[in-house]
Each structure stands twice: as structure tokens, then as C-alpha cells.
Protein backbone atom coordinates (compact mmCIF):
# COMPACT_ATOMS: atom_id res chain seq x y z
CA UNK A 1 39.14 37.75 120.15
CA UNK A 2 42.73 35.73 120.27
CA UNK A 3 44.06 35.05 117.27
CA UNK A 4 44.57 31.87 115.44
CA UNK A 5 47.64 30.74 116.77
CA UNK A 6 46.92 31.63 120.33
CA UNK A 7 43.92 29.30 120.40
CA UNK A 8 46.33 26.35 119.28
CA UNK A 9 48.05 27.60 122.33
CA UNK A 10 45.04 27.73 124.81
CA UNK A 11 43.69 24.04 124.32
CA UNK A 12 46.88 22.26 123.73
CA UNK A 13 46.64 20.93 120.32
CA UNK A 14 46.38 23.28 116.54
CA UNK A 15 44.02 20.17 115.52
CA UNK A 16 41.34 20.37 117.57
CA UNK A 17 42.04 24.81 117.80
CA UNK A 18 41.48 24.49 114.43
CA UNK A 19 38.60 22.15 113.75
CA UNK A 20 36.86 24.71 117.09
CA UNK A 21 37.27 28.13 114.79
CA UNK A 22 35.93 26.23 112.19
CA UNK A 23 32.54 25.83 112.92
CA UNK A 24 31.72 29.15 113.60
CA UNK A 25 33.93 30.89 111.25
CA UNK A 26 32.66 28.42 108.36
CA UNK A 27 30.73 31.36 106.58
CA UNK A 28 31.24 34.21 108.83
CA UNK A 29 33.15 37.28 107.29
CA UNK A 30 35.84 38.39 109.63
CA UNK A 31 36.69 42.38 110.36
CA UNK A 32 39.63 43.19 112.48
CA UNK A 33 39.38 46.75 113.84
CA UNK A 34 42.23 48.43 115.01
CA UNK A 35 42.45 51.47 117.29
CA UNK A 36 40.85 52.74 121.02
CA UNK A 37 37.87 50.46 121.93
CA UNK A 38 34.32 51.73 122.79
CA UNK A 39 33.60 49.99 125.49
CA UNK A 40 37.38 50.43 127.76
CA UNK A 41 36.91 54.75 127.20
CA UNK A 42 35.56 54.99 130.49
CA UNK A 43 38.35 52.49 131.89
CA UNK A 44 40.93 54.22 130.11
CA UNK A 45 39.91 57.67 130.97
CA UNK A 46 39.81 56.81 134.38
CA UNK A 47 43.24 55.42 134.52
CA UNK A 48 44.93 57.94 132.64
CA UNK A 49 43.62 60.73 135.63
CA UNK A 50 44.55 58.04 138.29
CA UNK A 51 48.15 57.97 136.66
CA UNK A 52 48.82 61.66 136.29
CA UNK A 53 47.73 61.61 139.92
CA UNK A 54 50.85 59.04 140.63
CA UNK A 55 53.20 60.56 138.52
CA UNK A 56 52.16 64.87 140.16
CA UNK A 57 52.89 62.83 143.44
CA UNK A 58 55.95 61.22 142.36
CA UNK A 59 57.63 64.17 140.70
């Protein structure tokens, strides 16, 4: 999820940004998880062997 400040950004105006995160975030508890995601491993695995196929062929 964006954060704050880049939803101001998306719609053109903090007001309405705000008054949008508002509603659903009224008494929602908010976690922010850092580190590898769950669901991109299989993405992420598969672009790591396609780039250490570029970079055998490049060197």
C-alpha cells in the first residue's frame, strides 16, 4: 500500500487523500512489514536465474 503522502500525490489534493484513508483506516490497526514478500518469491527467484543467465553471457 502507498503511503500517506503518495496518495496526496495520486488524486491531486492532501484534502480529499486524506478524508479517502480516513474512512477505512478510522479503526483499523495498521502493521507495516518489512522484508522479502510471499507472494513475489516465485517472481524473484525467477529473475534472479534469468539475470545470472545475462550477466554468465555478458562476462
Amino acid at each position: 500500500m502507498p503511503a500517506p503522502d503518495d496518495w496526496a500525490t495520486a488524486f491531486g489534493d492532501a484534502t480529499v487523500a486524506a478524508a479517502m484513508l480516513d474512512r477505512p483506516l478510522h479503526r483499523a490497526a495498521v502493521a507495516g512489514i518489512d522484508g522479502p514478500s510471499y507472494r513475489l518469491r516465485g517472481h524473484q527467484s525467477q529473475a534472479e536465474t534469468i539475470r545470472a543467465g545475462v550477466n554468465a553471457r555478458v562476462s
